[in-house]
N, C-alpha and C. Protein backbone atom coordinates (compact mmCIF):
# COMPACT_ATOMS: atom_id res chain seq x y z
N UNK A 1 0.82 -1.19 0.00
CA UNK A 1 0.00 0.00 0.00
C UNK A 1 0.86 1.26 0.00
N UNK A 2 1.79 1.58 0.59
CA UNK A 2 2.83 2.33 0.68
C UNK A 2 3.62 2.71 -0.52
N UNK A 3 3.68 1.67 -1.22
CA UNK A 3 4.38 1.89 -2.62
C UNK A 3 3.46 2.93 -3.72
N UNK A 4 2.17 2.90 -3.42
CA UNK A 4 1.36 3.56 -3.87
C UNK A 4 1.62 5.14 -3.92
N UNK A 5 1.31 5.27 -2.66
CA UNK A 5 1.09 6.91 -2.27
C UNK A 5 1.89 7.54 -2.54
N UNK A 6 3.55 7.41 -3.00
CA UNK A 6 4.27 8.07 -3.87
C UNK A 6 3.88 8.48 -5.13
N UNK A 7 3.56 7.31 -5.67
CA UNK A 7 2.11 7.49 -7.12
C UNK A 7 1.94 8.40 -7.13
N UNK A 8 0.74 8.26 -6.75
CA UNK A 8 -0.47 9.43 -6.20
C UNK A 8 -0.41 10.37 -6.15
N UNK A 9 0.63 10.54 -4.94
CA UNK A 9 1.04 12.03 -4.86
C UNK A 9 1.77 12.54 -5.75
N UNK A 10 2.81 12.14 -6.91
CA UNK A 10 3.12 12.40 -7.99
C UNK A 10 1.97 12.71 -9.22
N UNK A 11 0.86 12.15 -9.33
CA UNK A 11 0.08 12.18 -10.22
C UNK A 11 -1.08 13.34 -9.76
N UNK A 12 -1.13 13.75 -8.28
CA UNK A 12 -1.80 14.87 -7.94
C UNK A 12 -0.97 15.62 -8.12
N UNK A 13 0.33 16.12 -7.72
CA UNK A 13 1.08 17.24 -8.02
C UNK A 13 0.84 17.52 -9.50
N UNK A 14 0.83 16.62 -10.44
CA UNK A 14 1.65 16.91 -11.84
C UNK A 14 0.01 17.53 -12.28
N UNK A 15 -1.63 17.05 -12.18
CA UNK A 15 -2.18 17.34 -12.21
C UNK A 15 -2.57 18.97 -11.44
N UNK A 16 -2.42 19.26 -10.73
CA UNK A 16 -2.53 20.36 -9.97
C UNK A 16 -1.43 21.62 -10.88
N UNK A 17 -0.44 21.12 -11.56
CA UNK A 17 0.41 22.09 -12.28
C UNK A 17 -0.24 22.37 -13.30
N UNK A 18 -0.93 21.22 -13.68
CA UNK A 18 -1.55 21.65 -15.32
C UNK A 18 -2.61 22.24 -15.27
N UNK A 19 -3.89 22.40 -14.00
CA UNK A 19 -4.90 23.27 -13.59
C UNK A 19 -4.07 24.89 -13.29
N UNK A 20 -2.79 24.74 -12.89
CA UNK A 20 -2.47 26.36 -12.53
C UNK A 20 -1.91 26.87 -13.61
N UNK A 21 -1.40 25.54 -14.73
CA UNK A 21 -0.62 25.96 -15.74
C UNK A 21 -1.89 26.98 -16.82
N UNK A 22 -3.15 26.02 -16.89
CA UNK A 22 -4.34 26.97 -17.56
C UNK A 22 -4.67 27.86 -17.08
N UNK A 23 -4.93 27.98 -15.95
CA UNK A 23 -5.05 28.95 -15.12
C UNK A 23 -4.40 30.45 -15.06
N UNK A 24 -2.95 30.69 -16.10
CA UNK A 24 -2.26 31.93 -16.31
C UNK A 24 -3.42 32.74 -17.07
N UNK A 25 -4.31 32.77 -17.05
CA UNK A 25 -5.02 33.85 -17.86
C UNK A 25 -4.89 35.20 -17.15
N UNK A 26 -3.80 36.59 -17.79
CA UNK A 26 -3.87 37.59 -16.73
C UNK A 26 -5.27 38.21 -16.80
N UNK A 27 -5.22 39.32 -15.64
CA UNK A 27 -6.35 39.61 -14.88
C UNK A 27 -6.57 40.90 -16.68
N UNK A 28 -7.44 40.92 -16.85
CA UNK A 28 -7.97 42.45 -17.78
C UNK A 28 -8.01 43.84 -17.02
N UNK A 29 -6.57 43.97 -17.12
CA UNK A 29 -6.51 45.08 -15.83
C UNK A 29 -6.91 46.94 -16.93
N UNK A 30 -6.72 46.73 -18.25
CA UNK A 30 -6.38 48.09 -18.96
C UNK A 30 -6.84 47.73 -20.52
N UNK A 31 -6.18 48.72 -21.00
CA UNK A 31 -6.06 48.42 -22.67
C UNK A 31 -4.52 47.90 -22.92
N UNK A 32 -3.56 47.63 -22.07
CA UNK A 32 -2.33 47.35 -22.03
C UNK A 32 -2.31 46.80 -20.79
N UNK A 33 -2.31 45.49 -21.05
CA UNK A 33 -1.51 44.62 -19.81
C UNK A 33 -0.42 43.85 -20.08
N UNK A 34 0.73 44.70 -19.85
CA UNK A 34 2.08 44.06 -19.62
C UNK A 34 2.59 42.97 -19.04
N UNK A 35 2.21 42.14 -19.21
CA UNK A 35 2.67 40.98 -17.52
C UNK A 35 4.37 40.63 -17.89
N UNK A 36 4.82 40.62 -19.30
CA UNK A 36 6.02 40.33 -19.67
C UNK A 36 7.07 41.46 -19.09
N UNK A 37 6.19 42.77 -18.85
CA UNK A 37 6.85 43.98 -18.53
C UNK A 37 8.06 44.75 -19.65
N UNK A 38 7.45 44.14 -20.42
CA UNK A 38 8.16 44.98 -22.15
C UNK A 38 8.09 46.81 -22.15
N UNK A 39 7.23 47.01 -21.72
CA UNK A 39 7.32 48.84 -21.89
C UNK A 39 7.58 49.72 -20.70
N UNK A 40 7.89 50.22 -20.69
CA UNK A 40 8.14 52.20 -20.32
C UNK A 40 6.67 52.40 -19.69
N UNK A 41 6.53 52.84 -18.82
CA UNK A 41 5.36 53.47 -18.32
C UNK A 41 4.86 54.74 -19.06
N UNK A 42 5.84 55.77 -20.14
CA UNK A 42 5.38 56.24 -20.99
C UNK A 42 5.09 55.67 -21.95
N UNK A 43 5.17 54.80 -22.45
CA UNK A 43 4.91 53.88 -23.56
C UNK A 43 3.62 53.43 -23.68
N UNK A 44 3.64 53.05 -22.06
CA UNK A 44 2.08 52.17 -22.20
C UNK A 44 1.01 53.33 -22.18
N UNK A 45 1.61 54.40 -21.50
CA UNK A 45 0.41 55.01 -21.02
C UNK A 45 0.11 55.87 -22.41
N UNK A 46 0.83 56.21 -23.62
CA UNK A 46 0.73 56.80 -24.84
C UNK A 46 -0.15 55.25 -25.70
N UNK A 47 0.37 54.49 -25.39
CA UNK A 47 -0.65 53.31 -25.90
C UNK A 47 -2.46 53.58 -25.40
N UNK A 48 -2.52 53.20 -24.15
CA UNK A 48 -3.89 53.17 -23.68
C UNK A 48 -4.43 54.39 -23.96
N UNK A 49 -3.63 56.03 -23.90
CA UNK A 49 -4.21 56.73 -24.82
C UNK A 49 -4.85 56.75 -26.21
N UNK A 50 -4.03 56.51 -26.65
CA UNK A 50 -4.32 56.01 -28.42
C UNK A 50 -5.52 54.77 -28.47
N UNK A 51 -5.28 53.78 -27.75
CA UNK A 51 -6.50 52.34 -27.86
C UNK A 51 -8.06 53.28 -27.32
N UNK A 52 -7.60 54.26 -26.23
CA UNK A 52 -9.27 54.74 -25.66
C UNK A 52 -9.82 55.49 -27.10
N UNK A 53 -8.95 56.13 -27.80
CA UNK A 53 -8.93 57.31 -28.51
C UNK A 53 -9.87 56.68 -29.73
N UNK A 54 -9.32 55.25 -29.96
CA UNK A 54 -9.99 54.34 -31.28
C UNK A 54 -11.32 53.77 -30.92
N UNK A 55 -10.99 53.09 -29.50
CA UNK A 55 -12.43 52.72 -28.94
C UNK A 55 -13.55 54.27 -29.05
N UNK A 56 -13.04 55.07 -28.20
CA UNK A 56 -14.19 56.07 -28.76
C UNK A 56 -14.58 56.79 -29.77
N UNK A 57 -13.89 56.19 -31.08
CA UNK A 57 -14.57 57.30 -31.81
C UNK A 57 -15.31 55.95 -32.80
N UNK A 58 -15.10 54.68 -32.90
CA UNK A 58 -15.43 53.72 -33.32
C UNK A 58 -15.98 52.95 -32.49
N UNK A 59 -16.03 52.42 -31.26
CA UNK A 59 -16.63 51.39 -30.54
C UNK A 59 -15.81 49.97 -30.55
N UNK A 60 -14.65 50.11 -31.22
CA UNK A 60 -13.75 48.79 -31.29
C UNK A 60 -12.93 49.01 -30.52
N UNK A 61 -12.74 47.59 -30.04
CA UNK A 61 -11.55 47.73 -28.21
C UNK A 61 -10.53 47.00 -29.02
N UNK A 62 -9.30 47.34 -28.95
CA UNK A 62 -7.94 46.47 -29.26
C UNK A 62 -7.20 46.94 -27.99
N UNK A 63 -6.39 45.86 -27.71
CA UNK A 63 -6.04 44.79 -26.26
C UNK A 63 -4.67 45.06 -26.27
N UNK A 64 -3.63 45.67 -25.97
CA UNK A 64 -2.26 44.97 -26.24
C UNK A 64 -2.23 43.81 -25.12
N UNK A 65 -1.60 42.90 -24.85
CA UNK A 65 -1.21 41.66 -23.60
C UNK A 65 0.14 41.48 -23.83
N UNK A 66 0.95 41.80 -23.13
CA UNK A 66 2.77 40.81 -23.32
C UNK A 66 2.82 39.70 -22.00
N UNK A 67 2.63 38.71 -22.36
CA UNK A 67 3.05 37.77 -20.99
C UNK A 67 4.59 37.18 -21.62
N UNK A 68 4.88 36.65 -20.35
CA UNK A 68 6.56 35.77 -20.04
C UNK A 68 6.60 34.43 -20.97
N UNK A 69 5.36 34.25 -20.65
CA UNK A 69 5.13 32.57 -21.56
C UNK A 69 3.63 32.26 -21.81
N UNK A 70 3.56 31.33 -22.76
CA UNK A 70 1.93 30.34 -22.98
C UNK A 70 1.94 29.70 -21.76
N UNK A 71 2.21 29.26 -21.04
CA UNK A 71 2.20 28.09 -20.00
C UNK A 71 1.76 26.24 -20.49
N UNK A 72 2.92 26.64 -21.65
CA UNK A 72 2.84 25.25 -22.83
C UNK A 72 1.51 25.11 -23.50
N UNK A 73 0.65 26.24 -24.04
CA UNK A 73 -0.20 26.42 -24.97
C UNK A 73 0.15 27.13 -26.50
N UNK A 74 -0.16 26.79 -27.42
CA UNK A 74 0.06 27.24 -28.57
C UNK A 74 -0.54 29.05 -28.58
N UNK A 75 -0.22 29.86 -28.91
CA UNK A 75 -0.48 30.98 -28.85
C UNK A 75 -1.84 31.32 -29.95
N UNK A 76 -2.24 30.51 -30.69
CA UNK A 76 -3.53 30.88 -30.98
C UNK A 76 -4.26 29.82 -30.22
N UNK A 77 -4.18 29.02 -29.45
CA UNK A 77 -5.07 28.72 -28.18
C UNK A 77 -5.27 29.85 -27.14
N UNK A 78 -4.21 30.41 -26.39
CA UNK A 78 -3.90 31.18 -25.38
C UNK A 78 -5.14 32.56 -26.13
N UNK A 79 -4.58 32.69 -27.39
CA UNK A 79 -5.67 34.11 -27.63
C UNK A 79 -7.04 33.75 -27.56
N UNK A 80 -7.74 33.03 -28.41
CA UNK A 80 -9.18 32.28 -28.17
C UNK A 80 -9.16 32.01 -26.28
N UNK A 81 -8.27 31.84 -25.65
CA UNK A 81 -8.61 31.74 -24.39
C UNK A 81 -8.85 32.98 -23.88
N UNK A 82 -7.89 34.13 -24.23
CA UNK A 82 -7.90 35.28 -24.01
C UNK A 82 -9.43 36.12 -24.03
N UNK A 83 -9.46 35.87 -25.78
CA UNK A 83 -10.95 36.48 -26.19
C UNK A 83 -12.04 35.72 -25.08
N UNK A 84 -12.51 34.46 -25.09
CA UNK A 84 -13.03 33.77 -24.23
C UNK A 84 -13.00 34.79 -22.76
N UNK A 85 -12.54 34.96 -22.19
CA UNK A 85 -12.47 35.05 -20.74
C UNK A 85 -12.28 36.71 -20.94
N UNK A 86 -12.03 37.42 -21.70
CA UNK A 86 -11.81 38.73 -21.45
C UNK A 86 -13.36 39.35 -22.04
N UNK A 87 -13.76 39.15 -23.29
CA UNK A 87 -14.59 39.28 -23.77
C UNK A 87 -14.65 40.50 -24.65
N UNK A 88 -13.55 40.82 -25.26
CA UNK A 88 -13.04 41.91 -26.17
C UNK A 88 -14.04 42.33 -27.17
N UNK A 89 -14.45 43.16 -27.13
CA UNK A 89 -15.70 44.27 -28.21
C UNK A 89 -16.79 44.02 -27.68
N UNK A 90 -17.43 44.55 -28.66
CA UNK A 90 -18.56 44.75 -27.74
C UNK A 90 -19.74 43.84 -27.97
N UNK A 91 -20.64 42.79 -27.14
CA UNK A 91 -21.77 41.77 -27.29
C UNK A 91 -22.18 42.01 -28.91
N UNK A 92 -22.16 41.24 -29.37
CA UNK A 92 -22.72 41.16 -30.10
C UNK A 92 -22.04 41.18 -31.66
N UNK A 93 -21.51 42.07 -31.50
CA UNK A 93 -20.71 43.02 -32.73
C UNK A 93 -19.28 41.83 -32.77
N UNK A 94 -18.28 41.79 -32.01
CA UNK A 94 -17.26 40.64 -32.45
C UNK A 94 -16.29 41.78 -32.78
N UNK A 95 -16.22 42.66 -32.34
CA UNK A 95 -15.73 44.20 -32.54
C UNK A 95 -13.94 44.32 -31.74
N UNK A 96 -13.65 43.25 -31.63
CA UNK A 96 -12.38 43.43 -30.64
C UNK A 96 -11.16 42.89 -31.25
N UNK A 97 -9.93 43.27 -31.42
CA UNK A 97 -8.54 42.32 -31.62
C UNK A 97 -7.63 42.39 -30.46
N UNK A 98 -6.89 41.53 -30.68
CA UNK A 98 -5.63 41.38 -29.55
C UNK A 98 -4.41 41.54 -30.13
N UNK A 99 -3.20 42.40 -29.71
CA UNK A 99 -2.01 41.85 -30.09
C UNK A 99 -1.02 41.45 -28.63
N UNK A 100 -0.88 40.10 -29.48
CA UNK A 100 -0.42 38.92 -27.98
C UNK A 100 1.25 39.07 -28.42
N UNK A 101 1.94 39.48 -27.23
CA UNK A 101 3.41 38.98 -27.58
C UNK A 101 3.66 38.05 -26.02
N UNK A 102 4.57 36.91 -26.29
CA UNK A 102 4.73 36.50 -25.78
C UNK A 102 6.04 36.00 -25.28
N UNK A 103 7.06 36.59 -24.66
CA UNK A 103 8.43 37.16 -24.54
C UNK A 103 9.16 35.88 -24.97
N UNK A 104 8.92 34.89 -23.59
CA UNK A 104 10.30 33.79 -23.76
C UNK A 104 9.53 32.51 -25.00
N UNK A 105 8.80 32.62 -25.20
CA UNK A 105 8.26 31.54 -26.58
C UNK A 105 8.41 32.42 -27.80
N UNK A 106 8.76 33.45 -27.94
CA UNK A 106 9.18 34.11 -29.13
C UNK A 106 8.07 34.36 -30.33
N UNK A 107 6.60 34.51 -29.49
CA UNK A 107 5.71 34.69 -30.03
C UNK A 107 4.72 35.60 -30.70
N UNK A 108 4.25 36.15 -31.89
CA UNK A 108 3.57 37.51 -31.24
C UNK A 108 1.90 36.74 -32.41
N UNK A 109 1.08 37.46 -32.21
CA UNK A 109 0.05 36.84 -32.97
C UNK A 109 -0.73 38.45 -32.87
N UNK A 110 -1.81 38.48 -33.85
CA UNK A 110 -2.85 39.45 -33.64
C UNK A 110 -4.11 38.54 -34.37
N UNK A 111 -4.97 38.31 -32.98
CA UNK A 111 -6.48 37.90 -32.75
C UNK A 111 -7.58 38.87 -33.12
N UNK A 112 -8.33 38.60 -34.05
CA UNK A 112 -9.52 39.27 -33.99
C UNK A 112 -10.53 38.90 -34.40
N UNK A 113 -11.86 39.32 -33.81
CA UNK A 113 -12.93 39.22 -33.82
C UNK A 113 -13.66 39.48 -35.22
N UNK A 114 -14.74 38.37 -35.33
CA UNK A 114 -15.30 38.37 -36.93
C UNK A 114 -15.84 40.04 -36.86
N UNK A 115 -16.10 40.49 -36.48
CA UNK A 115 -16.81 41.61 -36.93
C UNK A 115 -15.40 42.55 -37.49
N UNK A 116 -14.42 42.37 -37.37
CA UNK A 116 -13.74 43.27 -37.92
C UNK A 116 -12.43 42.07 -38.94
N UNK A 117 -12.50 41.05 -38.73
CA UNK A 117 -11.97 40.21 -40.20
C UNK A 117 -12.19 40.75 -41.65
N UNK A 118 -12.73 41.14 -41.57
CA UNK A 118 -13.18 41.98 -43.04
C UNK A 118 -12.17 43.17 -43.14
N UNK A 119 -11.69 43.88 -42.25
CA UNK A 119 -11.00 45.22 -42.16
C UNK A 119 -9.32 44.52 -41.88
N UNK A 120 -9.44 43.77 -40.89
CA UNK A 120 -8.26 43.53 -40.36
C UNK A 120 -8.10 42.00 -40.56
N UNK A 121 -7.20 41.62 -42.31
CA UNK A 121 -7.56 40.25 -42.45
C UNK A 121 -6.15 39.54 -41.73
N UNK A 122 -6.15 38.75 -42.41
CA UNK A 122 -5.17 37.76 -41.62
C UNK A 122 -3.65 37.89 -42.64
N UNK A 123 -3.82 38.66 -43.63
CA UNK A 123 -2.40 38.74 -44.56
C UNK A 123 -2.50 40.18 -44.30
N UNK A 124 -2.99 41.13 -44.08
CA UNK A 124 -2.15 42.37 -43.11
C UNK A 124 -2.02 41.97 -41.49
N UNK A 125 -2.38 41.56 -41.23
CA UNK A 125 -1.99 41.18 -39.74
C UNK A 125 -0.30 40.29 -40.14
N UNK A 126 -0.43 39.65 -41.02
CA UNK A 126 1.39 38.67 -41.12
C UNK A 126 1.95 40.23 -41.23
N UNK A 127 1.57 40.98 -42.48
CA UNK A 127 2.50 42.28 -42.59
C UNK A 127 3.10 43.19 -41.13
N UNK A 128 1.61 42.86 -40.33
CA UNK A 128 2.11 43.87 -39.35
C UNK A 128 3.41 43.27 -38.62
N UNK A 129 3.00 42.00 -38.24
CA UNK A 129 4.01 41.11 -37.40
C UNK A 129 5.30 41.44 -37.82
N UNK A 130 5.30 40.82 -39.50
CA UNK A 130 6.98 40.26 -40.08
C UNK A 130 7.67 41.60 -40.33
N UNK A 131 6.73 42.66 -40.26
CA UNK A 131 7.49 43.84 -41.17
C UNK A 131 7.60 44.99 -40.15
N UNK A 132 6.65 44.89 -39.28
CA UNK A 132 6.64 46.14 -38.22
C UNK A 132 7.46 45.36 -37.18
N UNK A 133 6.41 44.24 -36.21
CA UNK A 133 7.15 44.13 -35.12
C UNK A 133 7.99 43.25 -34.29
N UNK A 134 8.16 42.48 -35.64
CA UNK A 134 9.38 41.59 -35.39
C UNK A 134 11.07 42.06 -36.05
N UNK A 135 10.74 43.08 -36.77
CA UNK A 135 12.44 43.76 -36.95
C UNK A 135 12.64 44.50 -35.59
N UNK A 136 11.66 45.41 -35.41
CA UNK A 136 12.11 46.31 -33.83
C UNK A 136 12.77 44.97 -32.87
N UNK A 137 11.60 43.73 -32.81
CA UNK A 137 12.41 43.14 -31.62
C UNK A 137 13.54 42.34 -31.80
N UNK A 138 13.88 42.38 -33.59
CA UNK A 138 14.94 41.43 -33.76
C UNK A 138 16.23 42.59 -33.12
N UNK A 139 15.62 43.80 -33.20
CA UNK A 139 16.70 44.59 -32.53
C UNK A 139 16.86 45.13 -31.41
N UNK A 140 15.87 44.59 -30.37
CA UNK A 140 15.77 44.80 -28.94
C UNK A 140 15.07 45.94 -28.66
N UNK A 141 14.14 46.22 -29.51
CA UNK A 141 13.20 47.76 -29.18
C UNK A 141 11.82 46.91 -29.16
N UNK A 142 11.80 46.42 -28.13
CA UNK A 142 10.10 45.98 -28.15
C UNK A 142 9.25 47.19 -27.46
N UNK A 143 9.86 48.33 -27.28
CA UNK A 143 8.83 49.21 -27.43
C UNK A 143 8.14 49.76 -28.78
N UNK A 144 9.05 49.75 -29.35
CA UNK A 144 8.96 50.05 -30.85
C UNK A 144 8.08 49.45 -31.10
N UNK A 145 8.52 48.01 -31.54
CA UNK A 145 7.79 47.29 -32.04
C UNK A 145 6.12 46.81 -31.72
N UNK A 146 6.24 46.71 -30.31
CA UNK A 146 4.77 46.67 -29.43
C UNK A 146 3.87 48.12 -30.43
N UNK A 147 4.53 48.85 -30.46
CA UNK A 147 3.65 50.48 -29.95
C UNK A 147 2.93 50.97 -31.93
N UNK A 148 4.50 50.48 -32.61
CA UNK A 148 4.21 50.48 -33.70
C UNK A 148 2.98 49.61 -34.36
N UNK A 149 3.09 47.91 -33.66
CA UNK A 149 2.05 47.14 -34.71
C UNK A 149 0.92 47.79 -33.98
N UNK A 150 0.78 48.39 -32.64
CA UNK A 150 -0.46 48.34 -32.02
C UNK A 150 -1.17 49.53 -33.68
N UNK A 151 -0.24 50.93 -33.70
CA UNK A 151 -0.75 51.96 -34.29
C UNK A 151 -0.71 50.91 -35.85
N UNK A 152 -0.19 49.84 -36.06
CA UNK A 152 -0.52 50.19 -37.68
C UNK A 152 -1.88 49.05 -37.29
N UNK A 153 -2.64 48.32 -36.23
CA UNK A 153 -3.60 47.79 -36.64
C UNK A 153 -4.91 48.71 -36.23
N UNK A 154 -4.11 50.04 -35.80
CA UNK A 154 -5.74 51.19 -35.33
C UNK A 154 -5.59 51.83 -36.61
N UNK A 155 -4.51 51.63 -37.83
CA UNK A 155 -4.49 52.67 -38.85
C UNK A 155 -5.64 51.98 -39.83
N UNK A 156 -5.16 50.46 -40.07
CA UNK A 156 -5.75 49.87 -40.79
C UNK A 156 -7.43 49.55 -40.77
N UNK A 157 -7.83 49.61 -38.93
CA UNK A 157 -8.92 49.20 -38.02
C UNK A 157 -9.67 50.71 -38.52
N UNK A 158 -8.94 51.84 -39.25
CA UNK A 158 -9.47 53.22 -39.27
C UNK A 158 -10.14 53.27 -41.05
N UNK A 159 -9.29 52.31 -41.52
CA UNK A 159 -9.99 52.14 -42.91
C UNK A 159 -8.84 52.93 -44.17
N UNK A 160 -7.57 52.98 -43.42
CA UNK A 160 -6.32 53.62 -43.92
C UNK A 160 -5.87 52.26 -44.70
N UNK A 161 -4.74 52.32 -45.66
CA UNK A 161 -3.90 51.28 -45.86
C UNK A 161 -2.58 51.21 -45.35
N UNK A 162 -2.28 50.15 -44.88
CA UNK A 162 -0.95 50.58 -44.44
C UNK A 162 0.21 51.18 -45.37
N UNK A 163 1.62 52.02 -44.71
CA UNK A 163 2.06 52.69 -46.15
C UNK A 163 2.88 51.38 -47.05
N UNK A 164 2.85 52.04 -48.36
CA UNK A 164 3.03 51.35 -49.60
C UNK A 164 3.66 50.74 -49.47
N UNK A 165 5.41 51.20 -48.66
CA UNK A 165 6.51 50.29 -48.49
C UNK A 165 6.34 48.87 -47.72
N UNK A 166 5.07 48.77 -46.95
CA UNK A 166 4.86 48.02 -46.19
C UNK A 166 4.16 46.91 -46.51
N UNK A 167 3.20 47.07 -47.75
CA UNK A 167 2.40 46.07 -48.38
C UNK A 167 3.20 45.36 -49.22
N UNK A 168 2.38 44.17 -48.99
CA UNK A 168 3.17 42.79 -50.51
C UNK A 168 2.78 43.41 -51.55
N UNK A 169 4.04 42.68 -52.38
CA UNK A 169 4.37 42.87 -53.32
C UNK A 169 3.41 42.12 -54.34
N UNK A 170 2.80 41.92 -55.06
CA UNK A 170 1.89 40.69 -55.82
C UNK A 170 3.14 40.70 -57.06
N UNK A 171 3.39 39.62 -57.28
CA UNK A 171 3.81 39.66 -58.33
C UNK A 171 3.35 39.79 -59.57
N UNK A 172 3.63 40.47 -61.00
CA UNK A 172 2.75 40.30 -62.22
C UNK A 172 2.72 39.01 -63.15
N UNK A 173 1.57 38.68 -63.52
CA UNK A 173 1.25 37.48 -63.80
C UNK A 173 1.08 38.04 -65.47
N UNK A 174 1.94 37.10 -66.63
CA UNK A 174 1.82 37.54 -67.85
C UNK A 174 0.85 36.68 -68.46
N UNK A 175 0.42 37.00 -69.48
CA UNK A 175 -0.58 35.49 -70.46
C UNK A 175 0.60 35.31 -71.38
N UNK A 176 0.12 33.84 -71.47
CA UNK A 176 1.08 33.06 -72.25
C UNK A 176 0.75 32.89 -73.82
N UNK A 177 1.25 33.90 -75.23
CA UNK A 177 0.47 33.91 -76.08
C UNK A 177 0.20 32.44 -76.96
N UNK A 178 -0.31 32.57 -77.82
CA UNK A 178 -1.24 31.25 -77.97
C UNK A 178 -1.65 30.68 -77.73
N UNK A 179 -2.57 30.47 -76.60
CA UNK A 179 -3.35 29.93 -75.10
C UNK A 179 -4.57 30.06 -75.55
């Protein structure tokens, strides 16, 4: 019987990690919750300016979040968990995005809500990532980079295009004569 309760108690611990491990959902403290602690207290606070500034003149909430880690979740789980439990835009409408960075998994994603997929698709969202805010952090300015994708997805969220230098390239497609 004794040989057991080592078990046990191994298989309750390891269970009990993976309830606290889901359990990292931070609290929805702002329009910027840092938990990774990536910005400047001027930084953030010129952020949550700018996010109130979009929410009020449109009614769409965008989120920045930086946490330390997923807590071994894939980062478009962690956001659907995010949206889930935070409840970003407003009932009904689907009116909300996230941009998730996630420090030591080397992650960043931007989540959004169907009501604004149409505005903010999923191939300017790669642009914002690969071109805005993953050079700043390949160079250690994750303020930059944070502050920048936040403004180019309120530019785009505004019905702007992002600038020219920034959009793909399509390549030109010729016809092939005698076809």
């Amino acid at each position: 019987m004794t040989s057991r309760f080592p078990l046990l108690l191994i298989l309750l611990l390891w269970a009990g990690s993976l309830v606290a491990q889901e359990a990292e959902v931070p609290e929805l403290t702002g329009r910027v919750v840092d938990r990774a602690e990536l910005l400047d207290t001027q930084a953030e606070a010129r952020l949550t300016s700018m996010l109130a500034g979009h929410e009020q003149a449109t009614g769409e909430q965008v989120v920045v979040v930086t946490v330390p880690d997923l807590g071994g979740r894939s980062i478009e789980e962690f956001g659907l968990e995010l949206g889930r439990t935070w409840g970003i835009g407003q009932k009904g409408e689907d009116n909300g995005a996230l941009l998730i960075v996630a420090r030591d998994d080397r992650k960043i994603r931007i989540e959004v809500g169907y009501g604004l997929e149409g505005r903010l698709t999923d191939a300017q969202s790669s642009v914002i990532i690969n071109r805005i805010i993953a050079p700043a952090f390949q160079r250690g300015d994750f303020t930059a980079g944070i502050t920048e994708g936040a403004e180019a997805i309120v530019t785009v969220l505004g019905g702007d295009p992002l600038p020219a230098e920034l959009r793909p390239v399509m390549p030109m497609v010729q016809e092939q004569p005698g076809g």
